[in-house]
C-alpha atoms as a PDB file:
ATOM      1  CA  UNK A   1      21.966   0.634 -37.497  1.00  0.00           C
ATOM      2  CA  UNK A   2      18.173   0.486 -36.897  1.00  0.00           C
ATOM      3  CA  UNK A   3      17.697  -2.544 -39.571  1.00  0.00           C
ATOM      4  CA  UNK A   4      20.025  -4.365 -36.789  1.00  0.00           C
ATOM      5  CA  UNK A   5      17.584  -3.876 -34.247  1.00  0.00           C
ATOM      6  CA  UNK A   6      14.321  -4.478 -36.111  1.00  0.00           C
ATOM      7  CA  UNK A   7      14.338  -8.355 -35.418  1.00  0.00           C
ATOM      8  CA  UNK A   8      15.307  -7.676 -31.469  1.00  0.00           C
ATOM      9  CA  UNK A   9      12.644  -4.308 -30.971  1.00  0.00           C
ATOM     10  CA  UNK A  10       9.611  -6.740 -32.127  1.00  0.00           C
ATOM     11  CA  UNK A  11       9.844  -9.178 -29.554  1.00  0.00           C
ATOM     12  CA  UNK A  12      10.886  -7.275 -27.085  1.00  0.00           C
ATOM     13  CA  UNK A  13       7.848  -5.165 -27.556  1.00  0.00           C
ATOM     14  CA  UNK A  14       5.379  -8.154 -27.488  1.00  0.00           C
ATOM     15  CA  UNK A  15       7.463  -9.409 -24.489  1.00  0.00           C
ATOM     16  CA  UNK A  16       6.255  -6.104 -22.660  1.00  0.00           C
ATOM     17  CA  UNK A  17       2.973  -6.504 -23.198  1.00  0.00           C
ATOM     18  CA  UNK A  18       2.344 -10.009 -22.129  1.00  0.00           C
ATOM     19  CA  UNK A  19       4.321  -9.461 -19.317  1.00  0.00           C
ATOM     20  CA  UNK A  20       2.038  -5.988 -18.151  1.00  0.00           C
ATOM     21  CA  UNK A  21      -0.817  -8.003 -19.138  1.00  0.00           C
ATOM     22  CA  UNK A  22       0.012 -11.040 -16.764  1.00  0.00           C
ATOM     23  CA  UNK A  23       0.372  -8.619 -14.103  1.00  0.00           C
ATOM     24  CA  UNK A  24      -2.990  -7.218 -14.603  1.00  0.00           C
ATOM     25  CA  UNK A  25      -4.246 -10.912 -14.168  1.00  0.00           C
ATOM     26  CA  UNK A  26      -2.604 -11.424 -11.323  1.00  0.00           C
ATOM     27  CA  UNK A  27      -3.729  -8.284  -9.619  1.00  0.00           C
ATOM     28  CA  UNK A  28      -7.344  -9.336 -10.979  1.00  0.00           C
ATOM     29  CA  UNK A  29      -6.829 -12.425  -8.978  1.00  0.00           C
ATOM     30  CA  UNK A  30      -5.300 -10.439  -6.079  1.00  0.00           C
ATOM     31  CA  UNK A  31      -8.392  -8.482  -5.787  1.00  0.00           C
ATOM     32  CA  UNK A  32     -11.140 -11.138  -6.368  1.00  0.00           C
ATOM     33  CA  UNK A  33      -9.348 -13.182  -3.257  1.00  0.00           C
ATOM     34  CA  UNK A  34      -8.701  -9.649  -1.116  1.00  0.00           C
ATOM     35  CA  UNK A  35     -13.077  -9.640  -1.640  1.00  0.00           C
ATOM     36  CA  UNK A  36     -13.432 -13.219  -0.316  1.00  0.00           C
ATOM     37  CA  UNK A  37     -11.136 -12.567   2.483  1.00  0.00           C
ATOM     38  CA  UNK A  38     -13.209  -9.587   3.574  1.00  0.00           C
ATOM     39  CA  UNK A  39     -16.944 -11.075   3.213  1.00  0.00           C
ATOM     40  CA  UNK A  40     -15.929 -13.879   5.036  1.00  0.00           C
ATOM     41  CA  UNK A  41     -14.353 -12.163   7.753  1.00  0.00           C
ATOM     42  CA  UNK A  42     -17.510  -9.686   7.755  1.00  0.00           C
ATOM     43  CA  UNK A  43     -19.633 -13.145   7.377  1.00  0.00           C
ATOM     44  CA  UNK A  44     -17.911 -14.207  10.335  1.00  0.00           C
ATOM     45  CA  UNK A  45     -18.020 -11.056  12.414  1.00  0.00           C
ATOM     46  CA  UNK A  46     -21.779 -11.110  11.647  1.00  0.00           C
ATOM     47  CA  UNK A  47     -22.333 -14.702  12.999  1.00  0.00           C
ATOM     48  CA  UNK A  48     -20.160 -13.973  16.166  1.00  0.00           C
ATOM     49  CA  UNK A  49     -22.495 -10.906  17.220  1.00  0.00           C
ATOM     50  CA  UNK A  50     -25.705 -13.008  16.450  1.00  0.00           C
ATOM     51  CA  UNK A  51     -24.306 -15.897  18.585  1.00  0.00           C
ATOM     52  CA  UNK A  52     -23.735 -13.100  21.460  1.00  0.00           C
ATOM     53  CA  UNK A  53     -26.981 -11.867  21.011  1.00  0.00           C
ATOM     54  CA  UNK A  54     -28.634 -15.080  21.347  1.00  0.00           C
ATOM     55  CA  UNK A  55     -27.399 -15.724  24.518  1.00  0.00           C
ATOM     56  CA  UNK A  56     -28.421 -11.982  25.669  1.00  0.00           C
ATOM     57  CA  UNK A  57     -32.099 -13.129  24.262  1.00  0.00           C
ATOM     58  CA  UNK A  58     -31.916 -16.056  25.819  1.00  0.00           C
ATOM     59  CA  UNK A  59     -31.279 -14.843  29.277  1.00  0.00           C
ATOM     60  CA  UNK A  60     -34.278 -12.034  28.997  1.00  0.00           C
ATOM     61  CA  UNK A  61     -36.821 -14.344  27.868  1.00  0.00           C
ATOM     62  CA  UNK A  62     -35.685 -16.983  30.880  1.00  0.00           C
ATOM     63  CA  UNK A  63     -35.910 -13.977  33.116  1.00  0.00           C
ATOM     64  CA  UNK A  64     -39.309 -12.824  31.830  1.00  0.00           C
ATOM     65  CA  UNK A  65     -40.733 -16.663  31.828  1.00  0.00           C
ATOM     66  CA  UNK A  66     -39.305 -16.757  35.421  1.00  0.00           C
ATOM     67  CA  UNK A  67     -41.156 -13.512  36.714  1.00  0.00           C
ATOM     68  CA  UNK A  68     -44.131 -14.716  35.400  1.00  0.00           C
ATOM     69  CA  UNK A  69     -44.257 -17.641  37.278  1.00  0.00           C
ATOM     70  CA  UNK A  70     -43.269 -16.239  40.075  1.00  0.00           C
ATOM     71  CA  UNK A  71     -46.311 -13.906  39.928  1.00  0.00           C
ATOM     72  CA  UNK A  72     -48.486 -16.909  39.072  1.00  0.00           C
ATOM     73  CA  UNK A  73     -47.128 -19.021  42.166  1.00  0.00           C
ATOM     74  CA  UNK A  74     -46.853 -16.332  44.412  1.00  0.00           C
ATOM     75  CA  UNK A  75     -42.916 -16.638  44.714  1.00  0.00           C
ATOM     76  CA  UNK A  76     -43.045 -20.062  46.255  1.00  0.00           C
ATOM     77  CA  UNK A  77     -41.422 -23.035  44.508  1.00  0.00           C
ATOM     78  CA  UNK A  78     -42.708 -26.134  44.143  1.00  0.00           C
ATOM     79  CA  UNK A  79     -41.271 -29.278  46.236  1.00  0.00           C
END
């Protein structure tokens, strides 16, 4: 009974393992694109709080340019 088999268990057996090791691959591929997903979202959360921040920086060094002209002019403004 197990001679009838031999040809079948072979195959199948080889079938098995390709197919385990294709879905290794494909979870290898899974992962490598899950990693680019998450740099560039942290790529793009990083460039979104420097954009903010540069508008915060540019406001305080307008502000601090202004006062000092002010206390260089006296407060008046020229005509």
């Amino acid at each position: 009974m197990l001679a009838r088999f031999k040809n079948t268990v072979i195959p199948l057996f080889v079938f098995i393992i390709l197919v385990t090791n294709l879905k290794f691959e494909k979870m290898k591929t899974l992962r490598k694109a899950q990693m680019i997903i998450a740099y560039a979202v942290l790529i793009a959360f990083v460039i979104a709080a420097l954009t903010i921040m540069f508008g915060y920086i540019q406001r305080r060094v307008q502000g601090v340019y202004q006062q000092a002209g002010d206390s260089i002019g006296g407060g008046e403004q020229l005509d």
